[in-house]
C-alpha atoms as a PDB file:
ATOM      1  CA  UNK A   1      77.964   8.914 -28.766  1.00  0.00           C
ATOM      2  CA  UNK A   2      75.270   8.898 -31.108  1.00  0.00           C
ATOM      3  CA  UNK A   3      72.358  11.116 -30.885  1.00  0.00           C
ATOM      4  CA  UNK A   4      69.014   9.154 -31.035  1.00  0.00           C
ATOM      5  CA  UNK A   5      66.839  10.754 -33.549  1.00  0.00           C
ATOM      6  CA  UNK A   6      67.243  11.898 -36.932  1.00  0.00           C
ATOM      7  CA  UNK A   7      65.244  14.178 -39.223  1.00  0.00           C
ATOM      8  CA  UNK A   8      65.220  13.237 -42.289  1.00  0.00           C
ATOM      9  CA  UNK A   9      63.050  14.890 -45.623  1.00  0.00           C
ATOM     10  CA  UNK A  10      61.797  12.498 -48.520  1.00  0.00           C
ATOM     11  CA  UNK A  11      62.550  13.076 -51.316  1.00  0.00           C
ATOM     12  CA  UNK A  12      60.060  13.166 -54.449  1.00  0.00           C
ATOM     13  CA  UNK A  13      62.044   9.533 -55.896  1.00  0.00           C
ATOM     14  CA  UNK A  14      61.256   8.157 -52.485  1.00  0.00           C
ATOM     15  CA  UNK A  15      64.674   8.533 -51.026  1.00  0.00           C
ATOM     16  CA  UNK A  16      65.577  10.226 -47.697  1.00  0.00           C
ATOM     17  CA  UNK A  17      67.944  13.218 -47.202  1.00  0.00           C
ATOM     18  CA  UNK A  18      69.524  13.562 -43.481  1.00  0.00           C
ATOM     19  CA  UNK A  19      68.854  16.879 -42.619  1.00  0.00           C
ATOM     20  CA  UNK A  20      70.054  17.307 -38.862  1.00  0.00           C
ATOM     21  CA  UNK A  21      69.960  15.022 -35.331  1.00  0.00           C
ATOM     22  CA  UNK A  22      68.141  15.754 -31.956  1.00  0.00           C
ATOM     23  CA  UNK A  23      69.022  14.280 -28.774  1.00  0.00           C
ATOM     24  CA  UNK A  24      65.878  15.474 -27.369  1.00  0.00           C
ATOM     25  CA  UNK A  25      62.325  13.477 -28.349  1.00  0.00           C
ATOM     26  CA  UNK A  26      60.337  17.349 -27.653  1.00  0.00           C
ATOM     27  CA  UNK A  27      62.796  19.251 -29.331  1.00  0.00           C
ATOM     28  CA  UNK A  28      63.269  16.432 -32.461  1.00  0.00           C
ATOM     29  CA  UNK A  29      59.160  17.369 -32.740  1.00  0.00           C
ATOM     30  CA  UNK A  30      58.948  20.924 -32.586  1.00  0.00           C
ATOM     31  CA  UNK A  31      62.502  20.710 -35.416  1.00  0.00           C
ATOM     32  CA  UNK A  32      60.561  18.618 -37.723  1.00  0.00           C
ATOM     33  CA  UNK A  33      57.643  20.802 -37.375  1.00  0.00           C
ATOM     34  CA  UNK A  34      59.194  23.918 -38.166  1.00  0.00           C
ATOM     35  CA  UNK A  35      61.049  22.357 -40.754  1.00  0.00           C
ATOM     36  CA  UNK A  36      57.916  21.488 -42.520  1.00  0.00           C
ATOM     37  CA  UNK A  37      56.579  25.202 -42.014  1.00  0.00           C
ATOM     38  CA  UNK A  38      59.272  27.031 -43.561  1.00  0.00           C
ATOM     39  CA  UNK A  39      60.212  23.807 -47.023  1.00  0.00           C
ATOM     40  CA  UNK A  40      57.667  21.672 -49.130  1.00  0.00           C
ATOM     41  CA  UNK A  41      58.200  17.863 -48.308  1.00  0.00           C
ATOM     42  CA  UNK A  42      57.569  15.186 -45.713  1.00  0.00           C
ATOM     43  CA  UNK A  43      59.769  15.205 -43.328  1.00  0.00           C
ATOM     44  CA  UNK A  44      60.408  11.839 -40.516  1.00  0.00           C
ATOM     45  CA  UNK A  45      61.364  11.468 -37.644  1.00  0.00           C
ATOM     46  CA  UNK A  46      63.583   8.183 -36.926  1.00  0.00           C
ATOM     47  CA  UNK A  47      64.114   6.763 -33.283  1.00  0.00           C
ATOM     48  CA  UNK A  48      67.380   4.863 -33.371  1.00  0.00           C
ATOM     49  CA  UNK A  49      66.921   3.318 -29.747  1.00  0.00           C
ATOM     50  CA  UNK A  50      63.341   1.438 -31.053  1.00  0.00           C
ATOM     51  CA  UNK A  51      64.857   1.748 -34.925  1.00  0.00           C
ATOM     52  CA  UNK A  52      61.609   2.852 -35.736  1.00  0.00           C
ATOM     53  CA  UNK A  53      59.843   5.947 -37.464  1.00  0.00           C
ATOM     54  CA  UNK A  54      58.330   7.734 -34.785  1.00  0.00           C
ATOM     55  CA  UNK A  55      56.622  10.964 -36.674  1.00  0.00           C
ATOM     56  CA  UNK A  56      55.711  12.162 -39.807  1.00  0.00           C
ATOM     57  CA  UNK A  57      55.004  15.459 -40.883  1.00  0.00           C
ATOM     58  CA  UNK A  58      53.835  17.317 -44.128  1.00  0.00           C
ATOM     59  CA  UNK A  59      53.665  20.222 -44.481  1.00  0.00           C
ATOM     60  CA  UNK A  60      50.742  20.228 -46.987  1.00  0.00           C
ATOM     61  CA  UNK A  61      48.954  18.594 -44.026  1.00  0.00           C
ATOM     62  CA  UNK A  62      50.793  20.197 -40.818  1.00  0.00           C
ATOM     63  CA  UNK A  63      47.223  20.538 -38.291  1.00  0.00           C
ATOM     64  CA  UNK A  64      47.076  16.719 -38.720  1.00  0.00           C
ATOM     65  CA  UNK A  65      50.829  14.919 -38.056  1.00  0.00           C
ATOM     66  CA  UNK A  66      50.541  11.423 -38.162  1.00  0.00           C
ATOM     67  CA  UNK A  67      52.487   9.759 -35.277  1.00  0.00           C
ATOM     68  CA  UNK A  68      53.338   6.557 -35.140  1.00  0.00           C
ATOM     69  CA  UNK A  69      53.492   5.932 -31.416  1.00  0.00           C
ATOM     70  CA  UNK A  70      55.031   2.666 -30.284  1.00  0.00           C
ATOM     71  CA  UNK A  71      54.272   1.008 -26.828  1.00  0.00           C
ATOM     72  CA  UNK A  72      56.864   2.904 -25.676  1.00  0.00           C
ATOM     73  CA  UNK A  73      55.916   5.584 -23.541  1.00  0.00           C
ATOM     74  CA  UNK A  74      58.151   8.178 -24.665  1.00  0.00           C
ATOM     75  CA  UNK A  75      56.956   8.784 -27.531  1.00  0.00           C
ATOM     76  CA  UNK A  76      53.724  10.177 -26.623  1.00  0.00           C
ATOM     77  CA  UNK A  77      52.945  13.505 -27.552  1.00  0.00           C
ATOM     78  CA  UNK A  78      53.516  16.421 -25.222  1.00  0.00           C
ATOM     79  CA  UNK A  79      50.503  17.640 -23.485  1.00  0.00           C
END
């Protein structure tokens, strides 16, 4: 079974470098975040149930994560 989300970091020639999945949506965020924290790079988050980019973090710019919500209601952010 495939997990549904991968986090993936961007390389500077555009490409992306698999870095680890997440079968959890929460736990895929607080991953990427930390991730981010501790490497310099943007770093994605891909949904492969809505094949879609769900979250993008850098971590020159970590207190403002741009999220790419979809009408699906999963994806919003924890409260």
């Amino acid at each position: 079974m495939q997990t549904p989300f991968d986090l993936l970091r961007r390389d500077p020639d555009g490409s992306f470098i698999w870095i680890e999945a997440a079968a959890d949506l929460v736990l895929a965020r607080t991953r990427l975040r930390e991730l981010a924290s501790h490497a310099p790079g943007e770093y994605v988050l891909f949904d492969h149930t809505i094949q879609k980019t769900v979250e993008k973090v850098s971590n020159s710019n970590l207190s403002s994560w741009k999220s790419l919500e979809a009408s699906d209601p999963r994806l919003a952010k924890p409260q």
